[in-house]
Protein backbone atom coordinates (compact mmCIF):
# COMPACT_ATOMS: atom_id res chain seq x y z
CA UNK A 1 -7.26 -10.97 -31.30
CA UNK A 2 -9.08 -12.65 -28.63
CA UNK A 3 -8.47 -10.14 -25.86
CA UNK A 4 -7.97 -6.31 -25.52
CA UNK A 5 -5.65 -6.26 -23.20
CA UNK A 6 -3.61 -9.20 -22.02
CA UNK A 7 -1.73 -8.24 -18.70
CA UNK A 8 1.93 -9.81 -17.82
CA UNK A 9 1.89 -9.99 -13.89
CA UNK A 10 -0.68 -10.64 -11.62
CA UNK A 11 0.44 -8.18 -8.27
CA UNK A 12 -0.72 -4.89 -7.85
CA UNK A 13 -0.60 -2.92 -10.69
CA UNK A 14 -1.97 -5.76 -13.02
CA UNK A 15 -4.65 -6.40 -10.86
CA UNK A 16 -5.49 -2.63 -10.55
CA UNK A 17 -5.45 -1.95 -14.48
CA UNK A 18 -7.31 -5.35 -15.04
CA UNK A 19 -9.88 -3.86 -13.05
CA UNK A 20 -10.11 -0.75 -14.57
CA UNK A 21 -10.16 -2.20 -17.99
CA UNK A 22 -13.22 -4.29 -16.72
CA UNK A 23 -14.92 -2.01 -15.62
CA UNK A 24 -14.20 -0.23 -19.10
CA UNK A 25 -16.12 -2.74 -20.89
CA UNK A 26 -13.01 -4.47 -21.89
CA UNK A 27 -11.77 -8.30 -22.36
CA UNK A 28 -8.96 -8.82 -20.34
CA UNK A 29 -6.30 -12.15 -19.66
CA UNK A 30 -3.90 -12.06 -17.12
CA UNK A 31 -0.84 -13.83 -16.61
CA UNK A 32 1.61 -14.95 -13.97
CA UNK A 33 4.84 -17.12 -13.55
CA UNK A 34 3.88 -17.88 -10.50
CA UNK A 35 1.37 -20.56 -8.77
CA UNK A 36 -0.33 -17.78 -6.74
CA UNK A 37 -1.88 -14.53 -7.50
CA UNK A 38 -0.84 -11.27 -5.90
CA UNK A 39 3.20 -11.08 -7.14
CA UNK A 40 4.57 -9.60 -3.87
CA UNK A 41 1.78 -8.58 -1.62
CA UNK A 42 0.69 -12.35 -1.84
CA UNK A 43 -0.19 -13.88 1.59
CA UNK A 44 -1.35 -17.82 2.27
CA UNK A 45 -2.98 -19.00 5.70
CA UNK A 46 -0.97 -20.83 7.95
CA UNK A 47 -1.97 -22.16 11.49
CA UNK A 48 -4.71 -19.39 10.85
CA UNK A 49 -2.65 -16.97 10.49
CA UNK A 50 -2.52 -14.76 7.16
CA UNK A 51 1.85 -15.36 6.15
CA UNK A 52 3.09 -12.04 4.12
CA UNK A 53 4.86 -15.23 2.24
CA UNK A 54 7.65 -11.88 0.41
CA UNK A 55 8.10 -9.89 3.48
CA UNK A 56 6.02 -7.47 5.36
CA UNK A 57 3.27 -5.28 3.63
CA UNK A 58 1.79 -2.87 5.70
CA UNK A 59 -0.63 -0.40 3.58
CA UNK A 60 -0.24 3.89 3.72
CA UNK A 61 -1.46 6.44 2.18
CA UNK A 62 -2.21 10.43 2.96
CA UNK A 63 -4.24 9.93 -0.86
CA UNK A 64 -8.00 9.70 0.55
CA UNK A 65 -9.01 8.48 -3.29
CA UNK A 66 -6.79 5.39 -2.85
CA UNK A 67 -7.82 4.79 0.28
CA UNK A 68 -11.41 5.13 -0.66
CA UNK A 69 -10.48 2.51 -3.81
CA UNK A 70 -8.89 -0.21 -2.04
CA UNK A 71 -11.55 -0.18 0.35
CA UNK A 72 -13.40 -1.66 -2.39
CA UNK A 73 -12.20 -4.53 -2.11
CA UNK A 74 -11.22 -5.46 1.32
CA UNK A 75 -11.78 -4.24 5.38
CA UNK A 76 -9.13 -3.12 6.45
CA UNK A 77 -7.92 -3.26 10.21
CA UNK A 78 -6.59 -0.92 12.53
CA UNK A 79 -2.82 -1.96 12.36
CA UNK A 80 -0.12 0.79 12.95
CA UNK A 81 3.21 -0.24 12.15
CA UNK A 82 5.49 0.77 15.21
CA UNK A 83 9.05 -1.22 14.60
CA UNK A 84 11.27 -2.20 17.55
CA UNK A 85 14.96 -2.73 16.99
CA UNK A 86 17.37 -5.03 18.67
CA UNK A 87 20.68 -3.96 18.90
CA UNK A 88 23.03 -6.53 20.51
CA UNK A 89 21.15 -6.98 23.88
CA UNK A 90 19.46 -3.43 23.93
CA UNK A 91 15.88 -2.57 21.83
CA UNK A 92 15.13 0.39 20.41
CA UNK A 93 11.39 1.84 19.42
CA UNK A 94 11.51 2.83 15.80
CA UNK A 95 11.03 5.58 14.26
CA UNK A 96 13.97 7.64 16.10
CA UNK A 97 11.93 10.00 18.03
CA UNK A 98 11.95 10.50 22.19
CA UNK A 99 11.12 7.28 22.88
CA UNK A 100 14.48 6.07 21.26
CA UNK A 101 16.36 9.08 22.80
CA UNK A 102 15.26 8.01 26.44
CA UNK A 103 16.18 4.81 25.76
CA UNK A 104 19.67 5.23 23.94
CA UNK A 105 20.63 8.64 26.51
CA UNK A 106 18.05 8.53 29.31
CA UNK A 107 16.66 12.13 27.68
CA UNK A 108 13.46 12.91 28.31
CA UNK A 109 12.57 16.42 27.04
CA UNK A 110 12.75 17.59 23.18
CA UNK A 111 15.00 20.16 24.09
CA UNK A 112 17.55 17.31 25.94
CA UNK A 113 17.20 15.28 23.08
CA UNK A 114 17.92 18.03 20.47
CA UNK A 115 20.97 19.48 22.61
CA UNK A 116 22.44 15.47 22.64
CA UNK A 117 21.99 15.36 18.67
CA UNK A 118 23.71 18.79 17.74
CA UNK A 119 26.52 17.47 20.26
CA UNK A 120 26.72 14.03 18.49
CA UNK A 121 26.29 16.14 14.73
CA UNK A 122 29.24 18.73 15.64
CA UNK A 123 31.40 15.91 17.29
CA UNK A 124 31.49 14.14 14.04
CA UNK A 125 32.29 17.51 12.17
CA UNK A 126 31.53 16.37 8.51
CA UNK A 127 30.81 19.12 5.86
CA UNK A 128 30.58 17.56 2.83
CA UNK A 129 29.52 13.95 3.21
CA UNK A 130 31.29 12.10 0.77
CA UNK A 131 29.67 8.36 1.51
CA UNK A 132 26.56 7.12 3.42
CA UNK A 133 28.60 6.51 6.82
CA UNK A 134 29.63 10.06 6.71
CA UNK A 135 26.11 11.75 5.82
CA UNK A 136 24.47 9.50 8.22
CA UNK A 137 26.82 11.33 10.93
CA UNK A 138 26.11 14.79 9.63
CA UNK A 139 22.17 13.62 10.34
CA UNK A 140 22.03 11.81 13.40
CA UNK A 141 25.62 11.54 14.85
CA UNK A 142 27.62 8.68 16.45
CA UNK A 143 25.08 6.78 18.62
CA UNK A 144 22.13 6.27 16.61
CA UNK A 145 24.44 5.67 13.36
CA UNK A 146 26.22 3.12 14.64
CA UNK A 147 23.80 1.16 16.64
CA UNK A 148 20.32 1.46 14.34
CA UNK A 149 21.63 2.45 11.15
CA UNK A 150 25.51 0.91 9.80
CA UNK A 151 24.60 -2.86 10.21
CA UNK A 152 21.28 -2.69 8.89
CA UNK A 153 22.20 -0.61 5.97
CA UNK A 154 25.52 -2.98 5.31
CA UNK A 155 23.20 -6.06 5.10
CA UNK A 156 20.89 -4.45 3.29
CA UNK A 157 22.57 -3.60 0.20
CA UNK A 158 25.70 -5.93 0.63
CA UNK A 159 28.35 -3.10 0.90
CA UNK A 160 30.38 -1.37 3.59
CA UNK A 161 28.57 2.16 4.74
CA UNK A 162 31.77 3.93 3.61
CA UNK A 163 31.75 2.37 -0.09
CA UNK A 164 28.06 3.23 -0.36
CA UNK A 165 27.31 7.02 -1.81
CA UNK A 166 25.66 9.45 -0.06
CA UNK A 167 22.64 10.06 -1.64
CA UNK A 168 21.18 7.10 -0.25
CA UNK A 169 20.19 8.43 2.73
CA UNK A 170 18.87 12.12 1.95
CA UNK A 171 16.85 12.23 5.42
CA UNK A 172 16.57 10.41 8.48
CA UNK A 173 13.24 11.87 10.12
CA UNK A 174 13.80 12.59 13.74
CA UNK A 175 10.58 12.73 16.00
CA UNK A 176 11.00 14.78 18.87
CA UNK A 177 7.48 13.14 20.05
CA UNK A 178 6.60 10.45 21.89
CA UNK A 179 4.98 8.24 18.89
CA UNK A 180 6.17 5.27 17.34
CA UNK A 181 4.05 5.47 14.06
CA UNK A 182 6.22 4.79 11.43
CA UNK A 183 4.24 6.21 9.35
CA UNK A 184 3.39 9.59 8.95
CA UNK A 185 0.06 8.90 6.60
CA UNK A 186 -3.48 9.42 7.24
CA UNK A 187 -4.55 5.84 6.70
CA UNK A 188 -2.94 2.78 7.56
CA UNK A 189 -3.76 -0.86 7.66
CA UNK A 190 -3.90 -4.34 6.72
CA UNK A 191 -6.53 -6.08 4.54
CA UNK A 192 -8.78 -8.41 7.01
CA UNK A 193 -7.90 -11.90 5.27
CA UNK A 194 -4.53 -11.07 3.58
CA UNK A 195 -4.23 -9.47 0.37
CA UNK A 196 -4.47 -12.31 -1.88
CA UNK A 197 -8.35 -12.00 -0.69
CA UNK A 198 -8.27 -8.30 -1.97
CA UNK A 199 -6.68 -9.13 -5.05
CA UNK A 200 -9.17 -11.42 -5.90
CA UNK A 201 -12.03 -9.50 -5.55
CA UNK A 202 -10.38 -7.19 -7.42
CA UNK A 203 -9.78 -9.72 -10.29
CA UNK A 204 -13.19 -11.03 -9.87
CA UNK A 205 -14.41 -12.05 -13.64
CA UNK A 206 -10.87 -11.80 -15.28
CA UNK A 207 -9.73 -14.92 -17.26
CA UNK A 208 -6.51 -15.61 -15.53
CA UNK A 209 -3.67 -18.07 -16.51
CA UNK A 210 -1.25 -18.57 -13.63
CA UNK A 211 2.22 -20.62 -14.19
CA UNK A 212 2.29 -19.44 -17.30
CA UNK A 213 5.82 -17.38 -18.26
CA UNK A 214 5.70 -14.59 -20.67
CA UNK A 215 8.65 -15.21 -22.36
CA UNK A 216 8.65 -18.56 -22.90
CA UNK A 217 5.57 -18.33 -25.39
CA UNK A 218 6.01 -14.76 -26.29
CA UNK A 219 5.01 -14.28 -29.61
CA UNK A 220 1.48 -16.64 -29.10
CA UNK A 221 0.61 -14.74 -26.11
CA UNK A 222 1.51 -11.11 -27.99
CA UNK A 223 -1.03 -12.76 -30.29
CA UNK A 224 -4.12 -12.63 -28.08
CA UNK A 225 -4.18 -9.27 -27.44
CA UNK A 226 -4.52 -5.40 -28.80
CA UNK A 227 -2.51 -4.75 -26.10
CA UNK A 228 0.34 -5.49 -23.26
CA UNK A 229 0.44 -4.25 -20.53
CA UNK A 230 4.16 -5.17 -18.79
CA UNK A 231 4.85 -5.31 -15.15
CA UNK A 232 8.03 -7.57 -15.30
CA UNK A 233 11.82 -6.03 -16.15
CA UNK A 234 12.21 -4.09 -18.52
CA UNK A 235 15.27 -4.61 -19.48
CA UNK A 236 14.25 -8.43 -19.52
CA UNK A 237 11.76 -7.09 -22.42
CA UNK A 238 13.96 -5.63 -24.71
CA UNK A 239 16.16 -8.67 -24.12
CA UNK A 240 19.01 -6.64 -22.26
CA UNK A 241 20.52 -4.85 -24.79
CA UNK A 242 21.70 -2.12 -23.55
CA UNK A 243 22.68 -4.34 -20.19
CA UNK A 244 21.22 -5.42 -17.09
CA UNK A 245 19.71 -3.46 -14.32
CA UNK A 246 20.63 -3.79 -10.99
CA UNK A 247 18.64 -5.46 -8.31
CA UNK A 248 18.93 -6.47 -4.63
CA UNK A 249 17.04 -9.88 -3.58
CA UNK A 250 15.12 -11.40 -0.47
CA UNK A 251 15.72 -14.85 1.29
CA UNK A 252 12.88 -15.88 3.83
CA UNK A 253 13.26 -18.24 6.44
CA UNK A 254 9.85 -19.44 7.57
CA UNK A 255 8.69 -21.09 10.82
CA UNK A 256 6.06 -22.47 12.81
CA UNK A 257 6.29 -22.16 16.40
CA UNK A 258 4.76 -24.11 19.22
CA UNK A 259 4.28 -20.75 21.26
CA UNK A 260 1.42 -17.79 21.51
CA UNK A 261 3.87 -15.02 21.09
CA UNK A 262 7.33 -15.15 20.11
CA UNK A 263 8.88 -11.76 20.24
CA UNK A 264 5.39 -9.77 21.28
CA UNK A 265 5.57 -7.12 17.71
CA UNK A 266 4.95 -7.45 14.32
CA UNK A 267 8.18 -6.44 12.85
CA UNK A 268 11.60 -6.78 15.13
CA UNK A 269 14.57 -5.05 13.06
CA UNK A 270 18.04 -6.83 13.77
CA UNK A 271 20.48 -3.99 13.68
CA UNK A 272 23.66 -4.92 13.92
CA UNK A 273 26.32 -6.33 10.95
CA UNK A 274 26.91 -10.06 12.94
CA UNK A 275 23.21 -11.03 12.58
CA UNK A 276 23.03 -12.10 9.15
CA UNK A 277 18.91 -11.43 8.89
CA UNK A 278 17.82 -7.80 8.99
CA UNK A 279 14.53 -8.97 10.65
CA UNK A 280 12.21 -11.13 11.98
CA UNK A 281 8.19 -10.96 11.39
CA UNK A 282 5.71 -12.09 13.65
CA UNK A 283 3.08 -12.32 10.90
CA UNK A 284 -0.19 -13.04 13.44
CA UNK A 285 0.61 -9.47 15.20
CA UNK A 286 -0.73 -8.01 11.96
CA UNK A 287 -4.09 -8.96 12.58
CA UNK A 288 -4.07 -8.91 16.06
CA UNK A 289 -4.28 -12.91 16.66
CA UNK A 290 -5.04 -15.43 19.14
CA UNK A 291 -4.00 -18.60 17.62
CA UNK A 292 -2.36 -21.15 20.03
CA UNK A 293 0.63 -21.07 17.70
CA UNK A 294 2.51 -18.13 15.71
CA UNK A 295 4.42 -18.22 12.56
CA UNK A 296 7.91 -16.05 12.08
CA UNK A 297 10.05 -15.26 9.11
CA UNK A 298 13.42 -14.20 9.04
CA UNK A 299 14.51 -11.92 6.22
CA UNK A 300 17.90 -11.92 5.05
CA UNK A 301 19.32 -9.62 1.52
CA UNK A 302 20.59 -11.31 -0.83
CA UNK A 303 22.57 -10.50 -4.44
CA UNK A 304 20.45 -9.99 -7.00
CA UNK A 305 22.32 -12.78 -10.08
CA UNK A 306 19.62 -13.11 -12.15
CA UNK A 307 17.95 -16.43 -11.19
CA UNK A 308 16.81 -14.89 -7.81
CA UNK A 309 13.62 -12.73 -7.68
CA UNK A 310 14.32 -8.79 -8.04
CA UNK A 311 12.81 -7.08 -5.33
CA UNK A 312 14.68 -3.65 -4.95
CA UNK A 313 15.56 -1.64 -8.01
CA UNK A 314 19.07 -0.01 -7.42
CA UNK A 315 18.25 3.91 -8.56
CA UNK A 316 22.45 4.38 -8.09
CA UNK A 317 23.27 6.76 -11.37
CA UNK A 318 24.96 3.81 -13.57
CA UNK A 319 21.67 2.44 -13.17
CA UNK A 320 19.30 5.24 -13.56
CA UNK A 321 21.67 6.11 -16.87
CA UNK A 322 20.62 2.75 -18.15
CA UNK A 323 17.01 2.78 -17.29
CA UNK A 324 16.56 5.80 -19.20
CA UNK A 325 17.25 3.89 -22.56
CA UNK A 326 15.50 1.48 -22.13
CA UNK A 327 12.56 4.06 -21.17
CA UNK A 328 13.28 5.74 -24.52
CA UNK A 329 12.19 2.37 -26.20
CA UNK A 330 9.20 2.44 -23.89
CA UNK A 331 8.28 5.50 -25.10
CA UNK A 332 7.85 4.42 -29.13
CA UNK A 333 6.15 1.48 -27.95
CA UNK A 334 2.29 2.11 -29.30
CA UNK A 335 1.13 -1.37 -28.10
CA UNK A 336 3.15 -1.64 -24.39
CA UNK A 337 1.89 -0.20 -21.26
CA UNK A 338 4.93 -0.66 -18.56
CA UNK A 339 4.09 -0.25 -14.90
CA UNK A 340 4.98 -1.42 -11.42
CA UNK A 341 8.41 -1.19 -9.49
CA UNK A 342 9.85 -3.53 -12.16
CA UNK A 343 8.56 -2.40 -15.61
CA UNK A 344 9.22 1.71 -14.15
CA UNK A 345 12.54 0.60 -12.28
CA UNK A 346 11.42 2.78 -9.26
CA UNK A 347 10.88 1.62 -5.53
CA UNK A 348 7.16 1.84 -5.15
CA UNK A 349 5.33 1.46 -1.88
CA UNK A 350 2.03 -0.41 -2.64
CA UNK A 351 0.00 3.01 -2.73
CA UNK A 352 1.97 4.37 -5.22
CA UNK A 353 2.16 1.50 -7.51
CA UNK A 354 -1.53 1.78 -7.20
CA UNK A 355 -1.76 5.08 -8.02
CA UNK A 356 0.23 4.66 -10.93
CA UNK A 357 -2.10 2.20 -12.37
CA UNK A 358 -4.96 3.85 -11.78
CA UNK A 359 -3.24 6.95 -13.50
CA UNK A 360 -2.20 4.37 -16.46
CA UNK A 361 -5.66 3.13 -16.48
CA UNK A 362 -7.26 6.89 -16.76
CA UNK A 363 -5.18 7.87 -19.27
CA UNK A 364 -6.06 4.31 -21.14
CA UNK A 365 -10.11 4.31 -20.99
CA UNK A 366 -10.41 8.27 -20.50
């Protein structure tokens, strides 16, 4: 055994247990099917601008301790992610709160707003929400349903709202404040440089093999190490056989333009069914630029066959049923640490995929 750990995946929670091990006093290789480091959170320069090359990455947390570690290894700025939405001709701020409600009913007092809503909520008289159109009317009501929430959802997961179930959508937070903060977290930010910067410093003295597939030299690469740890599918690792897990996939559509400022905010949300993207990133807004030109992507869903990249884990019950098998042969595995959204099958935010590594890593070296 050459190595003590040899990590599969080179995003976050590789490059967070690498780290750790590291800084354990242990020998470490890293691997990654792709050219580039970073999995998901990877960004490249373009025109000067950092490009969030798999979609927009904006980091939260309310966790001061992973706030404090990722500062580590990177400045971050003072970016707040406040959404706008276009619906048909009209835009919307985003999250719903009274900035929305002025715009969409010309309210301007909490009480207005909350008097409209209850009207909306009893107009659409649902008890017992039996798909995600109907519990979305039981939350919000007619208005903001149909024009910020149906054609978005639709696109996003490929399905009518009424053959989607309910559980979905559990909440839809309602502000009854004049702040578009998306987020409701302490800190907030975006790495000055891109991430790709952060995850190299935090990779900084790990051998690293990129280009290099996991499962097309296997039993060599099991070879080199003590001990795996697995950030890819995990059904993919016990060779689906109990089935395949469901995912939903990205297409990106990226552009230079010859202008300053194309649509003046960092993320614009297209809300309605006929537009086939679901939005449209302005990626220099992140960091506040200046360049003479900007650089946009358009994001569009996509199904999830198997030869497209898996980017949202589909927690439906079928699926969750499944998972938990293959979690029972996780959990006889004395040689395989799983992590990230893909090896846990859980929708992770970059915070928590962080936290779970860290939490992987204590356990680990503690």
């Amino acid at each position: 055994m050459k190595y003590d750990y040899l990590i599969v995946g080179a995003g976050l929670f590789g490059a967070v247990f690498a780290q750790q091990a590291k800084q354990a006093g242990k020998t470490v290789l890293v691997i990654d099917k792709r050219s580039h480091l970073g999995g998901n959170v990877y960004t490249e320069e373009v025109e000067g601008i950092q490009v969030h090359r798999y979609g927009a990455h904006i980091f939260h947390t309310s966790d001061r301790k992973i706030w404090e570690y990722v500062q580590q290894f990177a400045v971050f700025n003072r970016y707040t992610n406040s959404p706008v939405a276009r619906y048909k001709d009209e835009v919307y701020n985003l999250p719903f709160n009274m900035n929305t409600f002025y715009q969409m009913w010309g309210v301007k007092t909490p009480e207005e707003a909350k008097e409209k809503l209850k009207s909306q909520i009893r107009e659409a008289a649902v008890c017992e929400p039996k798909n995600l159109e109907e519990q979305a009317l039981s939350l919000v009501g007619k208005d903001i349903y149909e024009k910020l929430i149906r054609g978005y959802t639709e696109k996003q997961w490929g399905k009518r709202a009424k053959e989607l179930p309910s559980f979905i959508i559990r909440r839809l937070p309602v502000r009854y404040t004049y702040d578009n903060n998306y987020f409701n977290d302490s800190y907030q930010g975006i790495p000055v440089g891109g991430y790709t910067r952060m995850v190299e410093r935090m990779l900084d003295g790990v051998e690293i093999r990129l280009n290099t597939d996991y499962f097309q030299a296997r039993e060599e690469l099991d070879r080199l190490a003590d001990r795996v740890v697995f950030t890819g599918m995990i059904d993919a690792y016990y060779g689906e056989c109990y089935g395949k897990l469901d995912y939903r996939s990205l297409r990106f559509e990226t552009e230079v333009m010859d202008t300053p400022n194309y649509q003046g905010n960092a993320v614009v949300n297209y809300t309605e069914y006929e537009v086939p993207y679901t939005r449209i990133i302005e990626h220099k807004h992140f960091e506040f630029g200046t360049q003479p030109k900007t650089v946009i992507t358009r994001e569009y869903p996509a199904d999830w066959t198997g030869k497209e990249e898996p980017y949202y884990p589909i927690n439906d019950e079928r699926n969750n049923r499944l998972y938990e098998k293959y979690k029972a042969l996780a959990d006889q595995e004395d040689r395989v640490i799983f992590g990230g959204r893909l090896g846990m099958y859980r929708y992770y935010d970059m915070h928590q995929v962080i936290a779970e590594a860290l939490e992987s890593a204590r356990k680990e070296f503690s």
